[in-house]
Protein backbone atom coordinates (compact mmCIF):
# COMPACT_ATOMS: atom_id res chain seq x y z
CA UNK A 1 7.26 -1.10 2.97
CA UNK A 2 10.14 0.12 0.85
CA UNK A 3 9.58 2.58 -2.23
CA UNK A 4 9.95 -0.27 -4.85
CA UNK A 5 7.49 -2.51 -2.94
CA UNK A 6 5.09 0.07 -3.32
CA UNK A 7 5.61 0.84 -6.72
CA UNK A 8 4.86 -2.76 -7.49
CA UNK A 9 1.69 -2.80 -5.47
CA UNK A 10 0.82 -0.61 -6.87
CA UNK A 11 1.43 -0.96 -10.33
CA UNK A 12 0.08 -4.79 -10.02
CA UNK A 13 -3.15 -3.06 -8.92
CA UNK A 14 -3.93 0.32 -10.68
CA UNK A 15 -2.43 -0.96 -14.52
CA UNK A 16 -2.91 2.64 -15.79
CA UNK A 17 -0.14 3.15 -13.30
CA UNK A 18 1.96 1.17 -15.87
CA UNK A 19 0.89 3.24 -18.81
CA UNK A 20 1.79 6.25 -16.98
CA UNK A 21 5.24 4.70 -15.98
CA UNK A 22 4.35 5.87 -12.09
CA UNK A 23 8.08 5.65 -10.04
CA UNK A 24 8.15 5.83 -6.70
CA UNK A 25 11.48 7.72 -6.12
CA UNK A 26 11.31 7.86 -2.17
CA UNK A 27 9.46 6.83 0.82
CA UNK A 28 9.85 6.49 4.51
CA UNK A 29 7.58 6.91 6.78
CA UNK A 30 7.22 11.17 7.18
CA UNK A 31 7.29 11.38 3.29
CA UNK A 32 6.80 9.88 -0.34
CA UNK A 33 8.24 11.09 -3.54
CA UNK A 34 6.34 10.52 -6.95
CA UNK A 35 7.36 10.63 -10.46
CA UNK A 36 5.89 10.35 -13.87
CA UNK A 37 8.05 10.88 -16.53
CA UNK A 38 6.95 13.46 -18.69
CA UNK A 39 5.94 11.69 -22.18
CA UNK A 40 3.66 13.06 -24.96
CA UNK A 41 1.03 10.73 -24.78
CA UNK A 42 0.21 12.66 -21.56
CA UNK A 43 -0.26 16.02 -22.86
CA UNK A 44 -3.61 17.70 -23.39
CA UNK A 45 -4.60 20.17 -26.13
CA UNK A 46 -2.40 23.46 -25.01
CA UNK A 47 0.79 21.20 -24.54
CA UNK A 48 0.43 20.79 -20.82
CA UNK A 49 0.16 17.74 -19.16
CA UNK A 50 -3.43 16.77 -18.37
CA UNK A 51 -5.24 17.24 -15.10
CA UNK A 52 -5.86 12.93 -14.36
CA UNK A 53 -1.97 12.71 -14.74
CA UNK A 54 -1.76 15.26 -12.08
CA UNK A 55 -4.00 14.29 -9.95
CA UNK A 56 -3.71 10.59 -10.35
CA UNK A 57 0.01 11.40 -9.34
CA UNK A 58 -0.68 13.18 -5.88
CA UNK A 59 -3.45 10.01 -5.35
CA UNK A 60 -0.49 7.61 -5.69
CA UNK A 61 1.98 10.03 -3.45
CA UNK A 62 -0.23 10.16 -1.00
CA UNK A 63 -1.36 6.54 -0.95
CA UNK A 64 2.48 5.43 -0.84
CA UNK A 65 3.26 7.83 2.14
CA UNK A 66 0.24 6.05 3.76
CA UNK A 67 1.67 2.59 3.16
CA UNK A 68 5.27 4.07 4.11
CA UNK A 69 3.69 5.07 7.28
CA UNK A 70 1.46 1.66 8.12
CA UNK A 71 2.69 -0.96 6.34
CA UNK A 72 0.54 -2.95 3.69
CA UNK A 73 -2.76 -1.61 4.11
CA UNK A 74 -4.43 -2.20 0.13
CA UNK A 75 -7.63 -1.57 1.34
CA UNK A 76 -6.78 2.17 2.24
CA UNK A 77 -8.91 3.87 -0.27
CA UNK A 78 -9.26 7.38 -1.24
CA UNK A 79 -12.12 9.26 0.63
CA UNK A 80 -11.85 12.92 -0.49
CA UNK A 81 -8.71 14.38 -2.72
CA UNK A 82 -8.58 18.44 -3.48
CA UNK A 83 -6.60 19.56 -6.22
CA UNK A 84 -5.95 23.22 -6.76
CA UNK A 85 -3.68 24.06 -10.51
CA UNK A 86 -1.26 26.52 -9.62
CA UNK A 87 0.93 26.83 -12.76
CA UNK A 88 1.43 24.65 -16.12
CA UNK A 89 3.84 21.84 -15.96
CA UNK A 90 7.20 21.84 -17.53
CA UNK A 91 7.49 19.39 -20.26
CA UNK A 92 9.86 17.31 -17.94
CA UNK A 93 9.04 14.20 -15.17
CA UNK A 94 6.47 15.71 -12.72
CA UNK A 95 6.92 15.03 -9.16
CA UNK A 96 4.77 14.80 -6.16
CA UNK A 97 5.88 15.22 -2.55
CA UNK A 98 3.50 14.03 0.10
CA UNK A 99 3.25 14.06 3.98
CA UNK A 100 0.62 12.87 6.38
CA UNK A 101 -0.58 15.78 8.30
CA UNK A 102 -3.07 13.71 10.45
CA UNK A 103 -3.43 9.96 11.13
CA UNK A 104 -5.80 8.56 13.19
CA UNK A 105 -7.57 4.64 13.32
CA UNK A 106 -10.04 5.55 10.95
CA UNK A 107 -8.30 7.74 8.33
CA UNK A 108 -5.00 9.39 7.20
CA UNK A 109 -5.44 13.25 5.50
CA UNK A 110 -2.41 14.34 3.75
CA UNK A 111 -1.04 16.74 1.72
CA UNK A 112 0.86 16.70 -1.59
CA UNK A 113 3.02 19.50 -3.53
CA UNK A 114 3.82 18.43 -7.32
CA UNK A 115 6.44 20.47 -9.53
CA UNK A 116 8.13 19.86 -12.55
CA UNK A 117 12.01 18.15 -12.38
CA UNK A 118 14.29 21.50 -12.05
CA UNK A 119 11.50 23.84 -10.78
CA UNK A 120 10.93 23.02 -7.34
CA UNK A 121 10.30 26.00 -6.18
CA UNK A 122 7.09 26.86 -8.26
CA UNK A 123 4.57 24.52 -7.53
CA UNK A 124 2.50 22.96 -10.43
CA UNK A 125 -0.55 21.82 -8.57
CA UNK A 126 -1.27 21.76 -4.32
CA UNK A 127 -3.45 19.03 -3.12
CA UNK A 128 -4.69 17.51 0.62
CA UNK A 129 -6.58 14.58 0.73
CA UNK A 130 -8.06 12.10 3.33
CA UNK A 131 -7.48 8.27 2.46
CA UNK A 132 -9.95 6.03 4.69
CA UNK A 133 -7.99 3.56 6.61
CA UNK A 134 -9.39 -0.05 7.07
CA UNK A 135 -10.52 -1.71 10.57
């Protein structure tokens, strides 16, 4: 599947992922690159952006770098997702940057970096996760 094929499947079935304006910037099938822009109506009391907006982010990353990798699988479905806040985010688009670490029939664990547009080399939040693969 191609990065805008993705976006749209998943757009058509998550709709928050409309309100959040989710882009998928890249995908092939070692990575996926994820972007919300950064907008206000995201921001949580201390003028950072709020944790579901991160982490719904690295769910999408890693669920496109799944379909990148197997084609259209909608039924993959998120079994376990850490998160670990490193640093605030920038008050510009947050990205996410995921890679399958292990694949196997039953299950695809991944890992995602997120960072703020410009600051790529401090990392916002770190997450792995492990998205259950269908039969």
């Amino acid at each position: 599947m191609t990065a805008e094929q993705v976006q749209a499947l998943i757009r058509a079935g998550v709709p928050m992922a409309e309100d959040i304006d989710l882009r998928i910037d890249h995908l092939d099938t070692e990575r996926a690159v994820a972007r919300v822009p950064f907008h206000g109506k995201l921001v949580r009391p201390g003028g950072t952006l709020s944790g579901p907006t991160i982490m719904s982010l690295a769910d999408a990353a890693m669920y496109a770098v799944v379909l990148g990798r197997l084609g259209r699988v909608e039924m993959a479905v998120t079994s376990n997702l850490n998160i670990n806040f490193l640093a605030k985010p920038k008050p510009v688009d947050l990205l996410a940057e995921a890679r399958i670490l292990r694949l196997s029939k039953r299950q695809a664990v991944c890992e995602v970096q997120l960072y703020s547009l410009g600051a790529e080399e401090e990392l916002v939040a770190h997450v792995t996760g492990t998205y259950a693969l269908p039969l």
